[in-house]
Each structure stands twice: as C-alpha cells, then as structure tokens.
N, C-alpha and C. Protein backbone atom coordinates (compact mmCIF):
# COMPACT_ATOMS: atom_id res chain seq x y z
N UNK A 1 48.50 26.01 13.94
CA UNK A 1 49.53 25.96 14.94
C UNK A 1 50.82 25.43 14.33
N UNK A 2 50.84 24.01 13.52
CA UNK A 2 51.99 23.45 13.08
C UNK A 2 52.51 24.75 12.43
N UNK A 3 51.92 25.69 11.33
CA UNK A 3 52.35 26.76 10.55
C UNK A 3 53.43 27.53 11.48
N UNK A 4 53.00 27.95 12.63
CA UNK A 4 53.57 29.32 13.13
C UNK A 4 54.60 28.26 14.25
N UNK A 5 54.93 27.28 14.51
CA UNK A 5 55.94 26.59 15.73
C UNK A 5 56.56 25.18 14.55
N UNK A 6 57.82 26.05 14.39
CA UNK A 6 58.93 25.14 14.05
C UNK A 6 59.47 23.71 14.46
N UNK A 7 58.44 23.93 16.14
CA UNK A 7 59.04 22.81 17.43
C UNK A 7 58.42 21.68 16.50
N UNK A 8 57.39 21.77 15.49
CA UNK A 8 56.97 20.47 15.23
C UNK A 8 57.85 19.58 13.96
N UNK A 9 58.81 20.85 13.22
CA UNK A 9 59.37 19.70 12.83
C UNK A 9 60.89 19.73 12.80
N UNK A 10 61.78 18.28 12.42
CA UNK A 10 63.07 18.33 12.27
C UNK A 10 63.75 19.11 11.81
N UNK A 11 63.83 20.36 11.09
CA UNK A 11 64.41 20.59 10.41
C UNK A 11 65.17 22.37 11.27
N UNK A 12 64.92 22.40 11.98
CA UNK A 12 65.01 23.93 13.18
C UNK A 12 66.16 23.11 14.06
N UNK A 13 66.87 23.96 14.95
CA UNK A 13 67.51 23.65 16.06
C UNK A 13 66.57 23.57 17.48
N UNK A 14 65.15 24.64 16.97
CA UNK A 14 63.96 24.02 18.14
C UNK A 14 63.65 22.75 18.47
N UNK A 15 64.00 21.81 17.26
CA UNK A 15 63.25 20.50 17.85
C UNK A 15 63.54 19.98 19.06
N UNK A 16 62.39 19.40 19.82
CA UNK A 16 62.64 19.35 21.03
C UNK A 16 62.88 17.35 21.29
N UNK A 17 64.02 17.04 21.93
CA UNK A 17 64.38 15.65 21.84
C UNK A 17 63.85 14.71 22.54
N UNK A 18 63.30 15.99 24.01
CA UNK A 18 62.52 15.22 25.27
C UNK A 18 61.17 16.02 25.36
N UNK A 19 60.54 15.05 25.43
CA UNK A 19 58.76 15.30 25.61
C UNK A 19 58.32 16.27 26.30
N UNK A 20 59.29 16.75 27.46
CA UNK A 20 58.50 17.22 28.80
C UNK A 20 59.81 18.59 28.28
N UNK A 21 60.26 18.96 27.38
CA UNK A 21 60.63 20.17 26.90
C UNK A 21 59.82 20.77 25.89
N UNK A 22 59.38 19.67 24.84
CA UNK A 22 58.27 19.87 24.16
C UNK A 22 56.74 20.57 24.55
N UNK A 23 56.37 20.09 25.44
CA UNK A 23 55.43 20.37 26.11
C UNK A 23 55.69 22.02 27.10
N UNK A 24 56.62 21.92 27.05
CA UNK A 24 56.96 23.26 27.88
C UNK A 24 56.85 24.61 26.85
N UNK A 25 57.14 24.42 26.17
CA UNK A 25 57.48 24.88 24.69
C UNK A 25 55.81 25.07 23.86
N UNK A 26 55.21 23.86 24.11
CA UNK A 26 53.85 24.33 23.71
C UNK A 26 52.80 25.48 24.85
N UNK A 27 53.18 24.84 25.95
CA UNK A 27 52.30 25.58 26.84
C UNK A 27 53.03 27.37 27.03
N UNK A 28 54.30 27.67 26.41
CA UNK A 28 54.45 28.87 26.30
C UNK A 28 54.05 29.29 25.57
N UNK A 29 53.82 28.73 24.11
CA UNK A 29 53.50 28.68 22.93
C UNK A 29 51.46 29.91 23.49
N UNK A 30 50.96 28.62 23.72
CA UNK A 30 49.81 28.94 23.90
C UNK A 30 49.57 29.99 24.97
N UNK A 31 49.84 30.19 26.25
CA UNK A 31 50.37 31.49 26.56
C UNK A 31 50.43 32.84 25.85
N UNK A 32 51.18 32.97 25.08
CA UNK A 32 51.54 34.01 23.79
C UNK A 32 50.56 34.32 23.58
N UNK A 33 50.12 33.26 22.74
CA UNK A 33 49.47 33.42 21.58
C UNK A 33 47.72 33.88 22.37
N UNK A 34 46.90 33.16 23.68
CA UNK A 34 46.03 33.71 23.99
C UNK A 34 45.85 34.91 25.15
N UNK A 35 46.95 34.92 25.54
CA UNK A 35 47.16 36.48 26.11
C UNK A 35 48.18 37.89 25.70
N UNK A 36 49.44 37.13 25.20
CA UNK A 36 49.87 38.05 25.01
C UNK A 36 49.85 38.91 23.25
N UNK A 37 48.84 38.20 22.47
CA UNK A 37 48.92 38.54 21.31
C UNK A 37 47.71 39.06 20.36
N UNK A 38 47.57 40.11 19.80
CA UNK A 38 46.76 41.12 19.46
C UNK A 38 46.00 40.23 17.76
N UNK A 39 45.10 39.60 18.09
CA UNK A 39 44.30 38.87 16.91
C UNK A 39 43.61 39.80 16.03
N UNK A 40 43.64 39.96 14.81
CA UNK A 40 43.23 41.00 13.81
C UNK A 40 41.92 41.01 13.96
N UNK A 41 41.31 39.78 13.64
CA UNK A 41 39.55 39.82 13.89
C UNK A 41 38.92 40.06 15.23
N UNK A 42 39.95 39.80 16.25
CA UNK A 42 39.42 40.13 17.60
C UNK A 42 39.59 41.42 18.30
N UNK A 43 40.92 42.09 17.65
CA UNK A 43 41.46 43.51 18.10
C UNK A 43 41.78 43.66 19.43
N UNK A 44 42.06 42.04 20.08
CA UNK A 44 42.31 41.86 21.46
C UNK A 44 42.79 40.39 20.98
N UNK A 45 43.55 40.17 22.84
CA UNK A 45 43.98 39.06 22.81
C UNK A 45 42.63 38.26 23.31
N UNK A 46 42.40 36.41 22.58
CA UNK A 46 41.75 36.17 23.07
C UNK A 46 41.02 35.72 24.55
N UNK A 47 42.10 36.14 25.43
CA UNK A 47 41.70 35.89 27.14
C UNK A 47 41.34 37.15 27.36
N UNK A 48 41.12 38.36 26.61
CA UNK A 48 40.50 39.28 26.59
C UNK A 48 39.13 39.25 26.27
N UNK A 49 39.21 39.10 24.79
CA UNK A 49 37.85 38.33 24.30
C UNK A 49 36.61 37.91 25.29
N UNK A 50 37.36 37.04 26.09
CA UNK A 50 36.65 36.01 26.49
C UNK A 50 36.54 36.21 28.38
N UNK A 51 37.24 37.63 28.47
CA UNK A 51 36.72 37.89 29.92
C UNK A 51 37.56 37.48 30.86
N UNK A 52 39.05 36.31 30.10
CA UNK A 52 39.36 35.70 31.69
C UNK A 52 40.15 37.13 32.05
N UNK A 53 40.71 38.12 31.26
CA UNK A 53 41.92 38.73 31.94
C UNK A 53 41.20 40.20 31.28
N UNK A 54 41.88 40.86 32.02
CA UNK A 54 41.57 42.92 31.30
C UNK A 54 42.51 44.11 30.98
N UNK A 55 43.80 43.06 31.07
CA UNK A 55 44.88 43.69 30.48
C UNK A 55 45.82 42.61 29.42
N UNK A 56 46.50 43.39 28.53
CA UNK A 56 47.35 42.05 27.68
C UNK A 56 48.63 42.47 28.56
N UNK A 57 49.35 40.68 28.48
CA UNK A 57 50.19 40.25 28.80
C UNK A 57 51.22 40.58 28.03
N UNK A 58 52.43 40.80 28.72
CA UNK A 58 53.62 40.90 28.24
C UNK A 58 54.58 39.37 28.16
N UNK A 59 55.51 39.30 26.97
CA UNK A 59 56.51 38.42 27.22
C UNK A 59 57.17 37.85 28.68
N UNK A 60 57.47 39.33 29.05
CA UNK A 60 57.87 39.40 30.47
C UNK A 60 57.02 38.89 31.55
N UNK A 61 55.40 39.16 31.47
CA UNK A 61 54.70 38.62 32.36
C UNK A 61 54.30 37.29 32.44
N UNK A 62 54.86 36.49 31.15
CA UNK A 62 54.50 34.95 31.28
C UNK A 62 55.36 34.58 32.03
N UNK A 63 56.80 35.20 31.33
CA UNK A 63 58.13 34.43 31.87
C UNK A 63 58.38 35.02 33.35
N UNK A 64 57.61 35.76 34.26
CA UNK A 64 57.60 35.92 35.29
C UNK A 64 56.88 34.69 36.34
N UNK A 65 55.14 34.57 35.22
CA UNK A 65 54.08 33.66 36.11
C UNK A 65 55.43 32.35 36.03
N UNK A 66 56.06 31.62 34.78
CA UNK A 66 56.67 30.71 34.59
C UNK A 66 57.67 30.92 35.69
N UNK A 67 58.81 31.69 36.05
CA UNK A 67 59.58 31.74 37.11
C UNK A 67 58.71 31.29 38.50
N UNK A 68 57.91 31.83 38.71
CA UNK A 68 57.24 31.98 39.99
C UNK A 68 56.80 30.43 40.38
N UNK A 69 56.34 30.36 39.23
CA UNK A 69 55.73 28.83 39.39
C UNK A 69 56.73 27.28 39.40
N UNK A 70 57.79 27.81 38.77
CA UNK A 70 59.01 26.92 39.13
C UNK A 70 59.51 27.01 40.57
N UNK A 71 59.44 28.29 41.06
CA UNK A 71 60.40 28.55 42.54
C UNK A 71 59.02 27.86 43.63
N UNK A 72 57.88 27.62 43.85
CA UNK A 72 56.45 27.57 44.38
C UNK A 72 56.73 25.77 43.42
N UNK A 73 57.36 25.60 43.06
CA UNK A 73 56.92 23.41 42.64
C UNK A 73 58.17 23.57 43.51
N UNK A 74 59.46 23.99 43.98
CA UNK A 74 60.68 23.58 44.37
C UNK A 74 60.43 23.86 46.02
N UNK A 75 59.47 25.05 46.40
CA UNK A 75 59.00 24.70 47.55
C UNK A 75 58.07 23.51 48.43
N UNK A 76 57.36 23.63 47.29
CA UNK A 76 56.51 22.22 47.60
C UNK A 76 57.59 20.90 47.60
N UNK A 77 58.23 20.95 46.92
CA UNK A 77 59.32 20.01 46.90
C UNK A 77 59.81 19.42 47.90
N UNK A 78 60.33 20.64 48.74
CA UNK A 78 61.27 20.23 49.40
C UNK A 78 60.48 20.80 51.04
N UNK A 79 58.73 20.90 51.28
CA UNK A 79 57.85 20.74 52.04
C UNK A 79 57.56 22.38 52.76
N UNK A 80 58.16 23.34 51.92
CA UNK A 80 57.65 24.15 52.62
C UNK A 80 56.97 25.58 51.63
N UNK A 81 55.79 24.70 51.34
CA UNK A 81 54.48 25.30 50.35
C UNK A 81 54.49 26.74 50.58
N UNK A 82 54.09 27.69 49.58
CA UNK A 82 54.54 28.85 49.99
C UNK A 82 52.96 29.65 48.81
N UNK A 83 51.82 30.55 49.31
CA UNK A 83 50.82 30.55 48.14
C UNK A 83 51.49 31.82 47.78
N UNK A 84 51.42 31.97 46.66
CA UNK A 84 51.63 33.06 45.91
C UNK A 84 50.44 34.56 45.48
C-alpha cells in the first residue's frame, strides 16, 4: 500500500495535514483498489472475487456512493433522515 499512495509520505503535495482528510483519502484509496480495479492474478476486482458485488465499479461510481453519502450525513444533520 505505502508503494502505490504518496499520501504516506512528505515529499508529494498529497500529504495530508489533517487526519480526517487522510483517512478520507485512504478509504477512497481502498474503494479503488477493491472494486474498481482489475487484479492480474484475480482477473477481477477483488469484491468480485469474493461475491460482495457482480459488476466493477467505476471512478464515477465511488465518487457518486461518496456524494450521496455526504448529502444523507447533512440530512441527518440537520433531522430530516432521508434512506437512500
């Protein structure tokens, strides 16, 4: 992981200064990498592999679930819960 994400060290304009950007940054990270990305030994992504999903994910479809899920915490927020 350190190999392929720059976020881990100083020397990128990625580095991340606050924790809870960091972390945002990993959990897209991992995202990618187990749905939306085609593993040589697996010839699938591994949430394929492994049954949770039966199509691969697009860039677009994380950063959609990620939108969705920001607008659905700002409802809850502000009390009017909304399920998706």
């Amino acid at each position: 992981m350190r190999m392929s994400m720059r976020r881990f060290t100083r020397l990128t304009n990625a580095f991340s200064k606050k924790l809870e950007n960091h972390t945002h940054a990993l959990a897209l990270y991992f995202m990618f990498y187990n749905f939306a990305r085609i593993h040589s030994s697996l010839k699938v992504s591994p949430a394929m592999a492994a049954g949770v999903t039966d199509t691969m994910w697009s860039m677009a479809d994380i950063a959609q679930l990620a939108e969705d899920w920001q607008i659905n915490q700002r409802r809850v927020e502000y009390g009017r819960a909304v399920n998706f």
